[in-house]
Protein backbone atom coordinates (compact mmCIF):
# COMPACT_ATOMS: atom_id res chain seq x y z
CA UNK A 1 248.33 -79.18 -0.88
CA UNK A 2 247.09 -77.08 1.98
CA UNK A 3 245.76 -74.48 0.11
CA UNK A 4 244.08 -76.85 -2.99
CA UNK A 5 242.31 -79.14 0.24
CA UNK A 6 241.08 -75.58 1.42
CA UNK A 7 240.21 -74.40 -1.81
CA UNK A 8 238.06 -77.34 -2.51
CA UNK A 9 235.97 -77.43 0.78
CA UNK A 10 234.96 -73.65 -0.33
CA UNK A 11 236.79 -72.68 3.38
CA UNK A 12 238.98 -69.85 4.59
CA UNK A 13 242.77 -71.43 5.72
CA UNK A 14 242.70 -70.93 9.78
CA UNK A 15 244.30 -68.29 11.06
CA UNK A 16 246.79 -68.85 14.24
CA UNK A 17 247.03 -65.24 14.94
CA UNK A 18 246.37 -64.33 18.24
CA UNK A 19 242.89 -63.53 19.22
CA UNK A 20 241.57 -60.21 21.09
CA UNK A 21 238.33 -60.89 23.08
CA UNK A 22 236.68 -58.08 24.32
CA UNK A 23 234.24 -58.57 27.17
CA UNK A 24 230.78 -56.65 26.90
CA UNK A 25 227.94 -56.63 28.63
CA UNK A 26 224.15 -56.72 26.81
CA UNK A 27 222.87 -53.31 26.44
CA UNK A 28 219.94 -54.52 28.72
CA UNK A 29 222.03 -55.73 31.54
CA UNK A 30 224.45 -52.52 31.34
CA UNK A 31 224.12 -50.46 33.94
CA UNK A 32 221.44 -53.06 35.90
CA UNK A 33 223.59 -52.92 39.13
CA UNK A 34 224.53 -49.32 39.53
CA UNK A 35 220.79 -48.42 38.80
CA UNK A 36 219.73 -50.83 41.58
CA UNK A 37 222.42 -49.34 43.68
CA UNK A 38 220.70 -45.81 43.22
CA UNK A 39 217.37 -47.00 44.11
CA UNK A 40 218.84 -48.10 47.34
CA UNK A 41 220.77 -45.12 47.93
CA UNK A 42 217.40 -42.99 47.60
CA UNK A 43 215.69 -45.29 50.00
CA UNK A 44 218.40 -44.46 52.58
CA UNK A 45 218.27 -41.31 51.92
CA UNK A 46 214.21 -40.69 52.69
CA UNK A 47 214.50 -43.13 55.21
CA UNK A 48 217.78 -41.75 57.10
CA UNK A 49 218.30 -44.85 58.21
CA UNK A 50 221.81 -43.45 60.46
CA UNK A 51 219.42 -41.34 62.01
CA UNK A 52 217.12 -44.00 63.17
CA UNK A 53 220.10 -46.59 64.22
CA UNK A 54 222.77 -44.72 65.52
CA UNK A 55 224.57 -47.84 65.69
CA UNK A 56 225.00 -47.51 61.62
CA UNK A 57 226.19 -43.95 61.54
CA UNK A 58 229.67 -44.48 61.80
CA UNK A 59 229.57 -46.80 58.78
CA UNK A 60 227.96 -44.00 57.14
CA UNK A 61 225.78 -46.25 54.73
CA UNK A 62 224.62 -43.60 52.63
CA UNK A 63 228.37 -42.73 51.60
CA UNK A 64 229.34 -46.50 50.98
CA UNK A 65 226.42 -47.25 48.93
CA UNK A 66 226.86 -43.84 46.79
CA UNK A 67 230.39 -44.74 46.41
CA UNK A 68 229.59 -48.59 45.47
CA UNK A 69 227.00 -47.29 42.58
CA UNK A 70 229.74 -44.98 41.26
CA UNK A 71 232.77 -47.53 40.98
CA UNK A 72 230.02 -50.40 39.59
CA UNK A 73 229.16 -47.56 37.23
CA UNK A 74 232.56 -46.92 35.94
CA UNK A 75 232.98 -50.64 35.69
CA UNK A 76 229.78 -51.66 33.80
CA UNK A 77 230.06 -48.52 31.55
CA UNK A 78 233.72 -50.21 30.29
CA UNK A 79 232.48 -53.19 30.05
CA UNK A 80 229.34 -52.43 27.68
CA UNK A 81 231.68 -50.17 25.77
CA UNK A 82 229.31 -46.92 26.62
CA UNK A 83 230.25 -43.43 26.77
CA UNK A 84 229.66 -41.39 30.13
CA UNK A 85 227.12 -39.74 28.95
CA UNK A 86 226.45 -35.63 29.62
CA UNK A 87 223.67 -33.80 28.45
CA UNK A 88 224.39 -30.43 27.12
CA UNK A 89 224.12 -27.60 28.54
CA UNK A 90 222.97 -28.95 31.21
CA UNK A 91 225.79 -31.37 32.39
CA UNK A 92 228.14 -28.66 31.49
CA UNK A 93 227.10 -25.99 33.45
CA UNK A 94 226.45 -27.79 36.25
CA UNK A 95 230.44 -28.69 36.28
CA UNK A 96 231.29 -25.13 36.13
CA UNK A 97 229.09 -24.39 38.98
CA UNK A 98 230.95 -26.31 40.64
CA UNK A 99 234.56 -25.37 39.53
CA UNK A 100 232.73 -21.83 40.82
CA UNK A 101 232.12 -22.82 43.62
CA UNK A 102 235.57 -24.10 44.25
CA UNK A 103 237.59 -20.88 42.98
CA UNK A 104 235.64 -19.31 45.60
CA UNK A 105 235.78 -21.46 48.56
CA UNK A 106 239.69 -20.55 48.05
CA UNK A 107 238.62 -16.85 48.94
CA UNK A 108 235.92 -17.31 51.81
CA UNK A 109 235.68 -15.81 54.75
CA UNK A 110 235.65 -19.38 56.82
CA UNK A 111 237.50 -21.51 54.09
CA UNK A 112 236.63 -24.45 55.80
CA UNK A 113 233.17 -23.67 55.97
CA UNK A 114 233.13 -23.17 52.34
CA UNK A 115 235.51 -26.29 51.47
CA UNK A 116 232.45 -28.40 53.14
CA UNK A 117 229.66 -26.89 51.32
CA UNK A 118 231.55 -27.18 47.99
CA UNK A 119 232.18 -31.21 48.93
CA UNK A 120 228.40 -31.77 49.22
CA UNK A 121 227.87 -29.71 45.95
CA UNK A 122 230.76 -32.52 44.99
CA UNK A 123 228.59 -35.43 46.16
CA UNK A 124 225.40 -33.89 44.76
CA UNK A 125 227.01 -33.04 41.40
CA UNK A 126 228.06 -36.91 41.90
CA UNK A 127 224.54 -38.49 42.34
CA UNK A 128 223.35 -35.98 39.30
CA UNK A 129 225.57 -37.74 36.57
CA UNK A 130 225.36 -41.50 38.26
CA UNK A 131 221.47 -40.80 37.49
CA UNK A 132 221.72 -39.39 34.08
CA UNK A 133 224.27 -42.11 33.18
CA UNK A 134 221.72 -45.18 34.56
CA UNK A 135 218.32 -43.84 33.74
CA UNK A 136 218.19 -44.69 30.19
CA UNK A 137 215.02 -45.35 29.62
CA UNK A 138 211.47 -44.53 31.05
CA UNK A 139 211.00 -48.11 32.47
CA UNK A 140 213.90 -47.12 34.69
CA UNK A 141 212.54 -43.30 35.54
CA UNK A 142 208.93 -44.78 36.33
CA UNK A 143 211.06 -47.38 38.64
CA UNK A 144 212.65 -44.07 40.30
CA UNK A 145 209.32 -42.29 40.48
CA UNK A 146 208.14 -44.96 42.61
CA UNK A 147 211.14 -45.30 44.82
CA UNK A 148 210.77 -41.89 45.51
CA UNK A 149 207.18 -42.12 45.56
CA UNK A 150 207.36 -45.02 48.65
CA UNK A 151 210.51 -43.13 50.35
CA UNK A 152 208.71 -40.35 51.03
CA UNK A 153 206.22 -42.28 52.85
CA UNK A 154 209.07 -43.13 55.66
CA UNK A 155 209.17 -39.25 56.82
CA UNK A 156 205.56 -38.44 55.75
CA UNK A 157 204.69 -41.12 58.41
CA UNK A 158 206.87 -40.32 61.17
CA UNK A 159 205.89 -36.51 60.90
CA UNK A 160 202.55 -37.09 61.61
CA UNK A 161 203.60 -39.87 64.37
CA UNK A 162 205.60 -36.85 65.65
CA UNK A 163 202.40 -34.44 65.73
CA UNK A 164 200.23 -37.08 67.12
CA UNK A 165 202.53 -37.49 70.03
CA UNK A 166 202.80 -33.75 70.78
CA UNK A 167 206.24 -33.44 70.04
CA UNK A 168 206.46 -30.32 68.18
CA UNK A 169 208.66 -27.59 67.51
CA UNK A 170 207.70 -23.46 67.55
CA UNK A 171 203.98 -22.36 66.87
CA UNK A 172 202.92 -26.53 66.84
CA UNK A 173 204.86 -27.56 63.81
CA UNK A 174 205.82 -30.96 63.13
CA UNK A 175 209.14 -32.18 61.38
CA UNK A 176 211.24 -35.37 61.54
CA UNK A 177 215.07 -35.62 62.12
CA UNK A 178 217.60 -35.46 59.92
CA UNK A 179 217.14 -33.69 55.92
CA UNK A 180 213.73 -33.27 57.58
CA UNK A 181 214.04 -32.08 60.86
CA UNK A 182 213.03 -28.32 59.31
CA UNK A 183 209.66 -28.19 59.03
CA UNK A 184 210.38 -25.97 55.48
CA UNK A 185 212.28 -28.92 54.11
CA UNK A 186 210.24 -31.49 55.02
CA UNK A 187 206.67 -29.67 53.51
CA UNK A 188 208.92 -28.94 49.77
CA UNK A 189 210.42 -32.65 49.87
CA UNK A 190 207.09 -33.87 50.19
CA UNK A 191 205.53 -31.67 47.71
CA UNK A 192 207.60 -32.44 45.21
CA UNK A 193 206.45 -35.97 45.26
CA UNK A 194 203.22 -35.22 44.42
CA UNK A 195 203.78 -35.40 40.44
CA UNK A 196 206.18 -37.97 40.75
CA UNK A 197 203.85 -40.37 42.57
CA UNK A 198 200.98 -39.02 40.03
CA UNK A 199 202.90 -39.33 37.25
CA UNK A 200 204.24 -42.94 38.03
CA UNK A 201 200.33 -43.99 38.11
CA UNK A 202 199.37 -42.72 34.84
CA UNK A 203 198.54 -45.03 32.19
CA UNK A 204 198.20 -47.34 35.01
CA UNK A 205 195.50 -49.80 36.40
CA UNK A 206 192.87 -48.35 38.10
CA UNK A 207 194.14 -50.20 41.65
CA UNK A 208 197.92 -48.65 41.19
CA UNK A 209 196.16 -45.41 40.30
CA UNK A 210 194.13 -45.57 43.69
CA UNK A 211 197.44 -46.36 45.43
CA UNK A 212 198.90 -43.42 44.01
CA UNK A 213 196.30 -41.07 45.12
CA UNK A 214 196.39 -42.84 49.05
CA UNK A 215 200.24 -42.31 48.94
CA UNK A 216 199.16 -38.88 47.94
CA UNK A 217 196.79 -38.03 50.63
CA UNK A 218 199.69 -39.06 53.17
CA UNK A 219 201.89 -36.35 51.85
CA UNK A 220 199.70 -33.81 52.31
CA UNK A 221 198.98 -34.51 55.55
CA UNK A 222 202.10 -34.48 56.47
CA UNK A 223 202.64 -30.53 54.78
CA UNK A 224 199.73 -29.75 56.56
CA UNK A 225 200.97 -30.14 60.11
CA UNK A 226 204.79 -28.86 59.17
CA UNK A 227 202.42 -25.39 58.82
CA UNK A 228 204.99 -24.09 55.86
CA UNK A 229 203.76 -21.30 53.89
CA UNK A 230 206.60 -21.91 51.00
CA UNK A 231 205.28 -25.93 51.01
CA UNK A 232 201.70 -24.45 51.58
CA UNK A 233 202.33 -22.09 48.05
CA UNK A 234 203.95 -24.63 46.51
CA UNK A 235 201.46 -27.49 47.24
CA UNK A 236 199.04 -24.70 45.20
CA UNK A 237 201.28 -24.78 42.55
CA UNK A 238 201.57 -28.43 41.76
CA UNK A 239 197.81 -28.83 41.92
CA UNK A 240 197.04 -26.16 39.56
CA UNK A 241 199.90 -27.20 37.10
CA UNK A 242 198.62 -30.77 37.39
CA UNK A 243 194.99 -29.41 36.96
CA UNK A 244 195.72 -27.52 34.25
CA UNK A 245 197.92 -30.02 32.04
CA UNK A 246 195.35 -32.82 32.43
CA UNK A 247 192.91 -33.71 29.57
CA UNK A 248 190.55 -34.89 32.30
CA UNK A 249 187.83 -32.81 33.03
CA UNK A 250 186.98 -35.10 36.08
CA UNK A 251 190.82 -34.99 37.10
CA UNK A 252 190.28 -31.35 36.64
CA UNK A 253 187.58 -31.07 38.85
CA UNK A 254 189.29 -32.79 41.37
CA UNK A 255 191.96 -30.64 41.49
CA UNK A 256 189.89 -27.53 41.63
CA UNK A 257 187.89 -29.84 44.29
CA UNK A 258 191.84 -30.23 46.11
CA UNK A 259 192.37 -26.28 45.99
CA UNK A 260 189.52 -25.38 47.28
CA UNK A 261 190.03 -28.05 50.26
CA UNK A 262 193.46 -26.28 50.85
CA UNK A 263 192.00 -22.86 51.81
CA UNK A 264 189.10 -24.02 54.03
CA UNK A 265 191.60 -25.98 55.51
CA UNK A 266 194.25 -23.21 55.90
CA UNK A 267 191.12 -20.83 56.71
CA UNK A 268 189.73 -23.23 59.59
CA UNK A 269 192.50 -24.95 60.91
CA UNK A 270 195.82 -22.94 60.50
CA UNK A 271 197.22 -23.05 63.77
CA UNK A 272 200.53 -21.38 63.38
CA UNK A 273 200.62 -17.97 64.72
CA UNK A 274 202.39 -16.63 61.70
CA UNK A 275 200.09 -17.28 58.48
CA UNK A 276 198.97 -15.56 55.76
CA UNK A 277 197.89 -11.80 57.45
CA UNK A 278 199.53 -9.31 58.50
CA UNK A 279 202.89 -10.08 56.30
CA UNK A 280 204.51 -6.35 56.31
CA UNK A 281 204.34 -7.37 60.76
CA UNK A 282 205.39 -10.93 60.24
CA UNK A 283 208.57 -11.31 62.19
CA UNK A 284 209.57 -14.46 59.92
CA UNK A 285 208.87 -12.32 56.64
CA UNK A 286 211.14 -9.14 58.30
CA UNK A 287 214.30 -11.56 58.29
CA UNK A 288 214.12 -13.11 55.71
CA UNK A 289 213.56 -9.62 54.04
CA UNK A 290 216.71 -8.81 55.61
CA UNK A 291 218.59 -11.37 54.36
CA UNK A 292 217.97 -10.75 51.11
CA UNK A 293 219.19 -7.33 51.78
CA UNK A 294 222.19 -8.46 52.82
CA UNK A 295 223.02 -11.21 50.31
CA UNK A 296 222.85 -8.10 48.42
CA UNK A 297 225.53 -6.34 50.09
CA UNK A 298 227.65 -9.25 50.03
CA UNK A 299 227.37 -9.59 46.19
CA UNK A 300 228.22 -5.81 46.23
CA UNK A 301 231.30 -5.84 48.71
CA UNK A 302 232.64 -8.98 46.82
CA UNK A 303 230.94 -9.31 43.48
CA UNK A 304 233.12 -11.40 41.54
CA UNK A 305 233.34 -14.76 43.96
CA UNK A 306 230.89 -13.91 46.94
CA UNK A 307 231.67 -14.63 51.03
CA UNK A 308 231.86 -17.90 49.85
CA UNK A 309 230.13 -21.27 49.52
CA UNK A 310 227.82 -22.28 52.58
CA UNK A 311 229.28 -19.05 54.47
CA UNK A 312 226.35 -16.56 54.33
CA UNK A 313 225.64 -17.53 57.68
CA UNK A 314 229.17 -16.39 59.13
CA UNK A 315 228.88 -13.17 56.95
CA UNK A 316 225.45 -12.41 58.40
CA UNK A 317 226.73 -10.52 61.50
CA UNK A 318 228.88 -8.39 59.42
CA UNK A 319 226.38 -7.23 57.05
CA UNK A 320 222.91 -7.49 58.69
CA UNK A 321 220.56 -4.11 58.26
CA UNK A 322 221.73 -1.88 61.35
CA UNK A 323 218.31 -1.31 62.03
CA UNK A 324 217.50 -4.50 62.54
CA UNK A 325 216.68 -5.87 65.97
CA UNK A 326 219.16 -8.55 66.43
CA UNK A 327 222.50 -9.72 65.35
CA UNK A 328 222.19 -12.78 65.74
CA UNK A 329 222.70 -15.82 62.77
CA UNK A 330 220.19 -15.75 59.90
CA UNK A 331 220.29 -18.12 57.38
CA UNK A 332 219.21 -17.29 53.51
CA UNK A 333 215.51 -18.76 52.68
CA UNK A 334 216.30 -17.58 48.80
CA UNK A 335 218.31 -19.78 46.51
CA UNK A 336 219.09 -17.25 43.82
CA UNK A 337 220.51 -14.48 46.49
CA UNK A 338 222.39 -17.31 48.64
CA UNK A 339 224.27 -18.21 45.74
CA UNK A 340 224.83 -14.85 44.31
CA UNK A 341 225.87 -14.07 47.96
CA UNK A 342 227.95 -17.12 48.68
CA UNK A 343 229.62 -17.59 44.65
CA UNK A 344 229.34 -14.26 43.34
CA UNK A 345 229.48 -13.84 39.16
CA UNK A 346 231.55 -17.19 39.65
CA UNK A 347 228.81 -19.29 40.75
CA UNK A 348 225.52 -17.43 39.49
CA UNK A 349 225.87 -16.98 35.88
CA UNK A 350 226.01 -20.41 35.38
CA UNK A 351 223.33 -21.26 38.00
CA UNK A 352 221.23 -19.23 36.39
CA UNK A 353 222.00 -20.29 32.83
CA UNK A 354 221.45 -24.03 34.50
CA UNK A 355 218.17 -23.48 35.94
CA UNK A 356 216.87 -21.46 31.95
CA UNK A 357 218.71 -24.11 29.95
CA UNK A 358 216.47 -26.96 32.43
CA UNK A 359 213.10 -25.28 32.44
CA UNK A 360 213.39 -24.96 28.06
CA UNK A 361 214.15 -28.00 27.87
CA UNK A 362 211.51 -29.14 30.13
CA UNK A 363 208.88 -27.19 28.78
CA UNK A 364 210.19 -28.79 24.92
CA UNK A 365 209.43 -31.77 26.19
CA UNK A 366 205.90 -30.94 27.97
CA UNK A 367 204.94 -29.19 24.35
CA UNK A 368 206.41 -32.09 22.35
CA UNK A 369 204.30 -35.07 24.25
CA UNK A 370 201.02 -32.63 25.13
């Protein structure tokens, strides 16, 4: 009788099986808190917020919150039933950089020196795939644009708080503490915000635009009184690029207008001893020069997995020019020679295949939306 009574209501007979429910988040809402998570964590990061409260540093807030967005990534990821996503070859050869980097940390001259550097390659390798794997969308990269964009305004500040209290390091340059306590780092962290903060303002209102262009104007007062020639270059760079790729004839003209600004500055009010004449006498230029000279030797005496990661520094002594007039530590100023230097064939071939395999894909892109 069962089955006629379901037959004639037209219904399916009710299954008592058990029942699997699987829990899944919206595709909008995956991923929401671990993005949030790395906006905070790139706040901290401009702001070095140990650095200012010393009272924080042993909490090491930086770490926790990194740490936090990677295990609510995990979890959200399960729960909206998405892969971990990689981009190839990108993602790829960025992992065997690292599994480089650790093959020859086992090799170093100062293992623990080069057990250190490959852990913050770890933790950088780290933030690179909890971005790819939360930045889905360009709502979300314009959001990290401007986080990065209003970050840089904490040491961008406080550099020119530092010059305007006199508290400067050699030849009158200013810095902050921390990530930018080098005058060199500070001037190319800041640069690079320049597109990002220009780029977040496009297709904006004209009153965002306008903030853009103020938050602008702070960074490059802030790379003008670090007096870096590498920021100085690559502040030339960015405004010619930008120049160049706008459809703007006015924008055009005001980067030409921004160029031109940069050399009477540079011609009027350089202070630094060390500029722009004079290079083959620059002591600055001579070391670094000689560094690259011996990265070279380094790669030579150990070609296959280098000194090891982070060690170039120890190595220096042992293979800085004899003619040169000091022995003391030198760092490496060049990326490609400190890690052929420090990784060997290990490490560069796929840094170098990273850094190709980025720019055509980037420049794919820049054709593709021109």
């Amino acid at each position: 009788m069962a089955g006629n009574f379901h037959a004639d209501l037209g219904t399916a007979p009710v299954s008592l099986s058990p029942v699997r429910v699987r829990l899944e988040l919206p595709a909008k809402a995956a991923t929401r808190l671990s993005y949030g998570l790395l906006l905070l964590f790139l706040l901290l990061l401009y702001s070095q917020v140990a650095l200012l409260f010393p009272a924080l540093e042993p909490l090491r807030p930086m770490l926790l919150v990194a740490l936090a967005a990677l295990a609510v990534l995990v979890v959200e990821l399960t729960l909206s039933g998405r892969a971990f996503a990689l981009v190839g070859p990108e993602s790829h050869l960025l992992l065997v950089l690292l599994a480089g980097a650790c093959v020859s940390s086992l090799t170093a001259i100062w293992m623990r020196q080069a057990a250190e550097a490959t852990v913050e390659l770890a933790k950088m390798t780290a933030i690179y795939f909890l971005m790819l794997n939360t930045i889905d969308s360009k709502k979300r990269l314009r959001g990290v644009f401007w986080c990065l964009a209003i970050g840089g305004l904490i040491p961008s500040f406080m550099t020119l708080r530092t010059y305007a209290s006199g508290v400067l390091q050699d030849e009158g340059r200013a810095a902050w503490v921390g990530i930018f306590g080098n005058p060199n780092e500070l001037a190319y962290g800041l640069v690079i915000l320049i597109p990002l903060a220009i780029s977040a303002a496009s297709a904006q209102r004209f009153a965002v635009r306008v903030l853009s262009w103020g938050m602008t104007a702070v960074y490059l007062a802030a790379i003008f009184v670090s007096y870096s020639r590498g920021g100085f270059l690559g502040l030339l760079v960015v405004l010619a690029l930008i120049g160049w790729r706008s459809r703007s004839l006015w924008f055009r003209l005001l980067m030409l207008v921004g160029l031109a600004a940069a050399f009477v500055y540079v011609s009027a009010y350089w202070t630094r001893s060390s500029d722009f004449s004079n290079l083959n006498q620059d002591l600055s230029v001579q070391q670094r020069i000689a560094t690259i000279h011996a990265g070279i030797e380094m790669f030579c005496d150990r070609p296959l997995l280098g000194v090891g990661p982070g060690c170039f520094v120890v190595a220096w002594p042992l293979y800085a020019p004899k003619d040169l007039y000091t022995r003391g530590w030198l760092v490496n100023h060049n990326t490609f020679f400190q890690v052929l230097s420090e990784t060997g064939l290990a490490g560069t071939i796929p840094f170098v295949l990273l850094i190709g395999a980025a720019l055509f894909h980037a420049r794919r892109i820049a054709r593709r939306t021109a």
